[in-house]
PDB file of N, CA and C in Angstrom:
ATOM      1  N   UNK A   1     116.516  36.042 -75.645  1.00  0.00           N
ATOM      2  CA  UNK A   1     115.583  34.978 -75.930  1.00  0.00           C
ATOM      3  C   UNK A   1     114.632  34.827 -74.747  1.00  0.00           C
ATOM      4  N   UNK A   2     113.533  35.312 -74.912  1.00  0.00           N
ATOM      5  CA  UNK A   2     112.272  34.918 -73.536  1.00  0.00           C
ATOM      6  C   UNK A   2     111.734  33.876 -74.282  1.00  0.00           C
ATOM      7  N   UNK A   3     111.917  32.494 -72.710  1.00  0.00           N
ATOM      8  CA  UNK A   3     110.573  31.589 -73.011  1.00  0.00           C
ATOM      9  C   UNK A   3     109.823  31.784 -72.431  1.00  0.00           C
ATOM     10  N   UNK A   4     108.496  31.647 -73.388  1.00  0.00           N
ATOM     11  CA  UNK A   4     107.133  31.425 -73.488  1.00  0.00           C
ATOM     12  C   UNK A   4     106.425  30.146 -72.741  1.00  0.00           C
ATOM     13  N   UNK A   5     107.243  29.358 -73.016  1.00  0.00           N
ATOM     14  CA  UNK A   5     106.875  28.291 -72.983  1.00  0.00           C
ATOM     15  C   UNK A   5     107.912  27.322 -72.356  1.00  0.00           C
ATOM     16  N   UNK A   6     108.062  27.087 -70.906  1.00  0.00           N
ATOM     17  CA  UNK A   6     108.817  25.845 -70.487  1.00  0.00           C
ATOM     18  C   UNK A   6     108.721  24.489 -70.949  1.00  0.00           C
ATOM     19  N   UNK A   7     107.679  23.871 -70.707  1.00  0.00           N
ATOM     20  CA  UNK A   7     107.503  22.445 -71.100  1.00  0.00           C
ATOM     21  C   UNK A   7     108.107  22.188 -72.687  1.00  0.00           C
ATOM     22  N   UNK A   8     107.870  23.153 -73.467  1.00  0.00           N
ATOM     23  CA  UNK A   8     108.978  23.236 -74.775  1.00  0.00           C
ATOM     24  C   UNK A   8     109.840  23.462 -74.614  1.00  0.00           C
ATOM     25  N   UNK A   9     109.789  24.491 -74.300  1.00  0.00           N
ATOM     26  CA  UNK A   9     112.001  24.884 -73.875  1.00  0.00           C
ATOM     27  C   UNK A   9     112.368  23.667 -73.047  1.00  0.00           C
ATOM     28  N   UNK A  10     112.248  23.027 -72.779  1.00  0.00           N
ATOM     29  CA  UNK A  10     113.054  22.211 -71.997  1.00  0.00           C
ATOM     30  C   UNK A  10     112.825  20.514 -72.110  1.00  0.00           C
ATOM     31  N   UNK A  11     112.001  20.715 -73.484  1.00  0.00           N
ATOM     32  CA  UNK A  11     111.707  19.324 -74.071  1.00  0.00           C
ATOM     33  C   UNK A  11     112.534  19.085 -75.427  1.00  0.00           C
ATOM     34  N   UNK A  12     112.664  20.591 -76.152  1.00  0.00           N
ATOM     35  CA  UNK A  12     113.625  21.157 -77.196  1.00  0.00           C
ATOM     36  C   UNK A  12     114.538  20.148 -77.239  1.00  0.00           C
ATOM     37  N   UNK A  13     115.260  19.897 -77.802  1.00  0.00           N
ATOM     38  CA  UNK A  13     116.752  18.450 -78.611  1.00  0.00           C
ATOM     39  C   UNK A  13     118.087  19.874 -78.131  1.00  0.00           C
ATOM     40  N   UNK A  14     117.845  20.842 -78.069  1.00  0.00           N
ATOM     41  CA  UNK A  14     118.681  21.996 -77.864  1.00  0.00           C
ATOM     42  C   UNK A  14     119.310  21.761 -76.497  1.00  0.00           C
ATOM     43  N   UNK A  15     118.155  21.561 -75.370  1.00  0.00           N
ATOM     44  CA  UNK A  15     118.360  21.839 -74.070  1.00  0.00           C
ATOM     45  C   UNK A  15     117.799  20.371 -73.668  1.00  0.00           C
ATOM     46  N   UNK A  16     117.437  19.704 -74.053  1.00  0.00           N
ATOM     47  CA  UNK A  16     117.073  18.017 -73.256  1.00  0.00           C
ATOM     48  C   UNK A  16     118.489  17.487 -72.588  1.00  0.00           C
ATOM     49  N   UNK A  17     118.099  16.684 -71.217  1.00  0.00           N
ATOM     50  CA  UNK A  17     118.748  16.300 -70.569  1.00  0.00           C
ATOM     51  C   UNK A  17     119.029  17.161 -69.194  1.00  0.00           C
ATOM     52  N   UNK A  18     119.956  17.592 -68.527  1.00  0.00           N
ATOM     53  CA  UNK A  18     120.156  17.953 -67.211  1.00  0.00           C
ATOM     54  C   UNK A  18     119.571  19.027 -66.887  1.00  0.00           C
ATOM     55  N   UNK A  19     119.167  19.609 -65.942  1.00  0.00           N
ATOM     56  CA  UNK A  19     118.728  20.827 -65.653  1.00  0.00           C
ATOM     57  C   UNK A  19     119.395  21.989 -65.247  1.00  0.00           C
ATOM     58  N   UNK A  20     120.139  21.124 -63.932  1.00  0.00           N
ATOM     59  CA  UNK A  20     120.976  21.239 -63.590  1.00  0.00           C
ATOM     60  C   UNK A  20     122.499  20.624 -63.015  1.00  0.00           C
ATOM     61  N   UNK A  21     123.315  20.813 -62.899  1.00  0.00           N
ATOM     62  CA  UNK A  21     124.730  20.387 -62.707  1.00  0.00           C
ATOM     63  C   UNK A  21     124.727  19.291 -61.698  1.00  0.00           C
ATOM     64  N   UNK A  22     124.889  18.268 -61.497  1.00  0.00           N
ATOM     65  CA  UNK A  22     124.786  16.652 -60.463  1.00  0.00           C
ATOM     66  C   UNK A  22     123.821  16.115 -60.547  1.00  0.00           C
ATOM     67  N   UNK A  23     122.959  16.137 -61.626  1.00  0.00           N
ATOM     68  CA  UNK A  23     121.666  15.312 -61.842  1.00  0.00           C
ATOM     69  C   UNK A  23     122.475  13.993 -61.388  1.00  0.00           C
ATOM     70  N   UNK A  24     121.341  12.998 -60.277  1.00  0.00           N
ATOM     71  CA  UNK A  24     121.732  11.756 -60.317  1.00  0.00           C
ATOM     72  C   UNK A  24     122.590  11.859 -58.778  1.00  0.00           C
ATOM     73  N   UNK A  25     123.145  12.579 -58.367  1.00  0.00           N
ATOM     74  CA  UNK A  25     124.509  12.509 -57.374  1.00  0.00           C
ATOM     75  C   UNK A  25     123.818  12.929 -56.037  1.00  0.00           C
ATOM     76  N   UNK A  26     122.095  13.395 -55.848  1.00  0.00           N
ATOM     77  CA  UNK A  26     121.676  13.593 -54.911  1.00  0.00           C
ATOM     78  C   UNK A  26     121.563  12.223 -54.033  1.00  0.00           C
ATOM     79  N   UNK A  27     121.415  11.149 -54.099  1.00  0.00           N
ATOM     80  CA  UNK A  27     121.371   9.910 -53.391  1.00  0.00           C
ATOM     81  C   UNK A  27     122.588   9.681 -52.859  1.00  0.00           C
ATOM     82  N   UNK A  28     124.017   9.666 -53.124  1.00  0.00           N
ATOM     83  CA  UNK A  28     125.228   9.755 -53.327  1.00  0.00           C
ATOM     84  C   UNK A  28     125.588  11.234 -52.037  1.00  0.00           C
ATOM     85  N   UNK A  29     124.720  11.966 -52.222  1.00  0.00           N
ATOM     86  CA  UNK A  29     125.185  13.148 -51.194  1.00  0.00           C
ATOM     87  C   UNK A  29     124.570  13.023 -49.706  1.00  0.00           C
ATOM     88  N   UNK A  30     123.335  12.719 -50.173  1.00  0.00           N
ATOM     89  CA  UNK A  30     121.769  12.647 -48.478  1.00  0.00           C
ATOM     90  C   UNK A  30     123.032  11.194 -48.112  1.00  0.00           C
ATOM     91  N   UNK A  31     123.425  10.213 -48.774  1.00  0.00           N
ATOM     92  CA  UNK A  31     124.118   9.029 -47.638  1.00  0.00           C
ATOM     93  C   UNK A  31     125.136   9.830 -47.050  1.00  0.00           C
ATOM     94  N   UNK A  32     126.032  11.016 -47.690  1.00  0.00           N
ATOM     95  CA  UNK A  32     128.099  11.495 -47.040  1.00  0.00           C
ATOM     96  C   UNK A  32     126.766  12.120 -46.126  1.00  0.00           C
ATOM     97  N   UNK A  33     125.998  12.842 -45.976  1.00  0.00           N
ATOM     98  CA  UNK A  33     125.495  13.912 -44.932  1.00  0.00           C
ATOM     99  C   UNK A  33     124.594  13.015 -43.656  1.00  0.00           C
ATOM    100  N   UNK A  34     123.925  11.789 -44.376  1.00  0.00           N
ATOM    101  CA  UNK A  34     124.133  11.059 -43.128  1.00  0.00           C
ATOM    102  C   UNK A  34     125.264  10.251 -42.174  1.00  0.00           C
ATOM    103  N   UNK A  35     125.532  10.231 -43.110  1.00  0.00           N
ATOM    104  CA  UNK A  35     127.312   9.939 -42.252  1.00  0.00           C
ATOM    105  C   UNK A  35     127.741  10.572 -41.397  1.00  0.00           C
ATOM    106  N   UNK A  36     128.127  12.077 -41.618  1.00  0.00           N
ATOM    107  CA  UNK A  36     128.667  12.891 -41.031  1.00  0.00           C
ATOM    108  C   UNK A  36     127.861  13.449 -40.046  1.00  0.00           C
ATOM    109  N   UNK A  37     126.568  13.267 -40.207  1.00  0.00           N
ATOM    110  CA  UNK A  37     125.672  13.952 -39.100  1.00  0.00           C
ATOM    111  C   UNK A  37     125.597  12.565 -38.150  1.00  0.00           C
ATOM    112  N   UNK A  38     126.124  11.478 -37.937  1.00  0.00           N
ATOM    113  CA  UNK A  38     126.369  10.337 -37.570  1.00  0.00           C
ATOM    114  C   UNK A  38     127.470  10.323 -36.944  1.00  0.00           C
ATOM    115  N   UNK A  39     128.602  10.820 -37.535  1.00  0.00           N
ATOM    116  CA  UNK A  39     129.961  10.745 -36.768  1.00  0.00           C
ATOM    117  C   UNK A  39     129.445  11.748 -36.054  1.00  0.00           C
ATOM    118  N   UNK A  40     129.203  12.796 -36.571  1.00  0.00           N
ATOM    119  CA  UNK A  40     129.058  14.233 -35.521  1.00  0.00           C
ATOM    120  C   UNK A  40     128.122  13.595 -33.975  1.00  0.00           C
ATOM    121  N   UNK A  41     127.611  12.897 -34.258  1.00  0.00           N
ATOM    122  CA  UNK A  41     126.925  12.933 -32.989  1.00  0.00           C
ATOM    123  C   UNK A  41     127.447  11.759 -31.934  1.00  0.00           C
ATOM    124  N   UNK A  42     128.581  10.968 -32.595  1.00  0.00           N
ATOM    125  CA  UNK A  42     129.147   9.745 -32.212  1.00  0.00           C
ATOM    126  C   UNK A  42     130.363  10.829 -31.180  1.00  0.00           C
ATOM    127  N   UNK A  43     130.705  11.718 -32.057  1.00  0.00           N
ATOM    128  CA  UNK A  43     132.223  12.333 -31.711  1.00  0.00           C
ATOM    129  C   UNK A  43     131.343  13.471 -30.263  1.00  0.00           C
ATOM    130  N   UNK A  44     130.428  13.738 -30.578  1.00  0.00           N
ATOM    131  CA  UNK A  44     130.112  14.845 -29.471  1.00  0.00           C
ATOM    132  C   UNK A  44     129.754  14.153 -28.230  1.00  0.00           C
ATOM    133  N   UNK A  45     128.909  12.786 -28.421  1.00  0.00           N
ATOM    134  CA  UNK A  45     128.536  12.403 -26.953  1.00  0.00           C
ATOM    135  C   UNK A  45     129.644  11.662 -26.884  1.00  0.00           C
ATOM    136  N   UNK A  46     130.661  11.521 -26.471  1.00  0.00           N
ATOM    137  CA  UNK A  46     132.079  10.518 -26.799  1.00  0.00           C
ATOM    138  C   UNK A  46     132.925  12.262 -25.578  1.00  0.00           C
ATOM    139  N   UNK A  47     132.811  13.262 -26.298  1.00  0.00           N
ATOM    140  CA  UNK A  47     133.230  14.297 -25.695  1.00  0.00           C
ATOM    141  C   UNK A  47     132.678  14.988 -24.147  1.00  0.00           C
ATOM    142  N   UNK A  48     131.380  14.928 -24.966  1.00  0.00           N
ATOM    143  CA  UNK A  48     130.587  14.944 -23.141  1.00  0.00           C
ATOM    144  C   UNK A  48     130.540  13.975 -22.136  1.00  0.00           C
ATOM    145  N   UNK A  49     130.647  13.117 -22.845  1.00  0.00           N
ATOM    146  CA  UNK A  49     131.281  11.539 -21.766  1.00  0.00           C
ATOM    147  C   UNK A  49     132.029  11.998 -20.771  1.00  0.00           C
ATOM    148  N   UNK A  50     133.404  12.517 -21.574  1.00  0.00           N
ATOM    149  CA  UNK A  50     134.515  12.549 -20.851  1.00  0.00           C
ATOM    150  C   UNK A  50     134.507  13.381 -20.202  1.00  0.00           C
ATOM    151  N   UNK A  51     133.955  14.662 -20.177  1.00  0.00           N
ATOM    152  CA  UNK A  51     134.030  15.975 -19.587  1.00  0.00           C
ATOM    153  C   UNK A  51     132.751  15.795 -18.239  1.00  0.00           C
ATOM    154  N   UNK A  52     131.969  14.997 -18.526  1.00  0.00           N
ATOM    155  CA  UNK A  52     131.094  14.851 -17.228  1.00  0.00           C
ATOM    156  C   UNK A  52     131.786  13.457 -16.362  1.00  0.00           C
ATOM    157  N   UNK A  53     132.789  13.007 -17.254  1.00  0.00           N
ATOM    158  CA  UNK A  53     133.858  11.878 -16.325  1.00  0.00           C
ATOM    159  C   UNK A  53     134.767  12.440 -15.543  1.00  0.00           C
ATOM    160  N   UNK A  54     134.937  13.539 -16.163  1.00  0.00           N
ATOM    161  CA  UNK A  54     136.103  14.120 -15.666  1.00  0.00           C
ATOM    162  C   UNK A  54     135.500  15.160 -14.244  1.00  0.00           C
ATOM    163  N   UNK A  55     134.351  15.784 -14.256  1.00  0.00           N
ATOM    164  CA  UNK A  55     132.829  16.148 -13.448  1.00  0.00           C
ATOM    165  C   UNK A  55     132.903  15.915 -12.302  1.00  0.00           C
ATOM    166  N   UNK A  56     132.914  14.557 -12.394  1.00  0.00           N
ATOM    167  CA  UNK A  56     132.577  13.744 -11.402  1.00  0.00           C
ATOM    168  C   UNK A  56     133.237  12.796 -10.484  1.00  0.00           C
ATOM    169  N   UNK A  57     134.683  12.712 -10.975  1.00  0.00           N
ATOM    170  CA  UNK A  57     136.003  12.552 -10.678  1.00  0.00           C
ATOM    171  C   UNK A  57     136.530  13.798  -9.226  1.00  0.00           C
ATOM    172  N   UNK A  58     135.809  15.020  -9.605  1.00  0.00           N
ATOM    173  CA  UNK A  58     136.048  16.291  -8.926  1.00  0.00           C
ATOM    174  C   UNK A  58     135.017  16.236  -7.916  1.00  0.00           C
ATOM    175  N   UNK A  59     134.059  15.569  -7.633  1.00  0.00           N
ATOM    176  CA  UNK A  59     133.073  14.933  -6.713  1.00  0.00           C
ATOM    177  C   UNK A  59     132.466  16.383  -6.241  1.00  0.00           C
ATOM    178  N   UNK A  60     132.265  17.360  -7.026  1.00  0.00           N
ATOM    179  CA  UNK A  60     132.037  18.890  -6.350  1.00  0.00           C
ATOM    180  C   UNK A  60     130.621  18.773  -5.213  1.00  0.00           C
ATOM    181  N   UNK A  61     130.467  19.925  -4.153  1.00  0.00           N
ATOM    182  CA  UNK A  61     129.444  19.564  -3.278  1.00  0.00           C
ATOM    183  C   UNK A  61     128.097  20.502  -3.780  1.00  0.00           C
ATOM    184  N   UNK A  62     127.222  20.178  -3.126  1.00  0.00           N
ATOM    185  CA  UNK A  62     125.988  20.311  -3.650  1.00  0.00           C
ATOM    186  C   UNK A  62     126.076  22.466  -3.627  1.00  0.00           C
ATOM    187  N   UNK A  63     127.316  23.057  -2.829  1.00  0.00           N
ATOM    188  CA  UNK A  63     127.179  24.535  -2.967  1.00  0.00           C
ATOM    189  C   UNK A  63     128.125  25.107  -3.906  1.00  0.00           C
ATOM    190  N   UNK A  64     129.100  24.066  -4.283  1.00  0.00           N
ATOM    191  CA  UNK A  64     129.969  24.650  -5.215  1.00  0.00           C
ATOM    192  C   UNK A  64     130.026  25.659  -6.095  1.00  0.00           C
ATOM    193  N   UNK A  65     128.630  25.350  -6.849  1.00  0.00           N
ATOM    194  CA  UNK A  65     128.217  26.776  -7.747  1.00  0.00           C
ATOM    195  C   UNK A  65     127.961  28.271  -7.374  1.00  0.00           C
ATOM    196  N   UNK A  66     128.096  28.622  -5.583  1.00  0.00           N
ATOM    197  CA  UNK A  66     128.321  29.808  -5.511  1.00  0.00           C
ATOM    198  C   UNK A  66     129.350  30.180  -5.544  1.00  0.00           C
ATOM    199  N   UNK A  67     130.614  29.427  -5.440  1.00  0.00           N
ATOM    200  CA  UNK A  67     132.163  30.204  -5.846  1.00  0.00           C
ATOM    201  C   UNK A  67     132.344  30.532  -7.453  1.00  0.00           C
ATOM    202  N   UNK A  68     131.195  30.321  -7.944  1.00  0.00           N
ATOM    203  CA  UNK A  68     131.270  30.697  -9.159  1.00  0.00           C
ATOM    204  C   UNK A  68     132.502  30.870  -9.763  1.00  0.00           C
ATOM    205  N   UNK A  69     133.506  29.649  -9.659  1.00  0.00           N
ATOM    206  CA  UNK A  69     134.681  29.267 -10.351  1.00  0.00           C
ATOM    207  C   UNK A  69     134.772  28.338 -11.874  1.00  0.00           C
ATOM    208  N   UNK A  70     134.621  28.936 -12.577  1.00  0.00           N
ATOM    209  CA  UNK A  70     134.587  28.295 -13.598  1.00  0.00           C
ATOM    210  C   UNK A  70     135.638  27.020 -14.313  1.00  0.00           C
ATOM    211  N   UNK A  71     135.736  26.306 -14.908  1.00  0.00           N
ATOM    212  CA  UNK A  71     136.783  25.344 -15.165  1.00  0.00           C
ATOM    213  C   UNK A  71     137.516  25.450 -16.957  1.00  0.00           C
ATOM    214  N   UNK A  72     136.214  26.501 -17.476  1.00  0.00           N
ATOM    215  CA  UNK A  72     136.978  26.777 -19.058  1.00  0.00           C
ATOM    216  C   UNK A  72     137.856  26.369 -19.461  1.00  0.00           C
TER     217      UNK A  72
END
C-alpha cells in the first residue's frame, strides 16, 4: 500500500488518533529528566565538595605537583 497522500492517510477513521506510541506522556517525561538532571548535579557537586575537603585537609605545598604522586 503506497500513500499518496498523508494528510488523508492519516485523517482516514482507519488510522485517526496516535501516531505514535506515548502520545500525551511527553510532559510526564521532560519533568523525570528534569529531575534527574537535578539530582545529577545535586549528587556531583555534593561529591566534589568532599574530595576538595578532603584536598585541603592534606594542606599540599605550592610544589607538590612535581612528585607527581597521584591519590586515585
Amino acid at each position: 500500500m503506497a500513500v499518496t497522500n498523508w494528510i488523508d492517510h492519516l485523517s482516514a477513521k482507519e488510522v485517526a488518533g496516535a501516531v505514535y506510541p506515548g502520545v500525551g506522556t511527553e510532559g510526564v517525561l521532560v519533568l523525570i529528566a528534569v529531575v534527574i538532571w537535578i539530582g545529577w548535579h545535586a549528587i556531583t557537586a555534593k561529591q566534589e565538595e568532599d574530595e576538595l575537603k578532603k584536598l585541603v585537609k592534606r594542606r599540599p605545598s605550592s610544589n607538590a605537583w612535581k612528585s607527581n604522586v597521584t591519590d586515585g
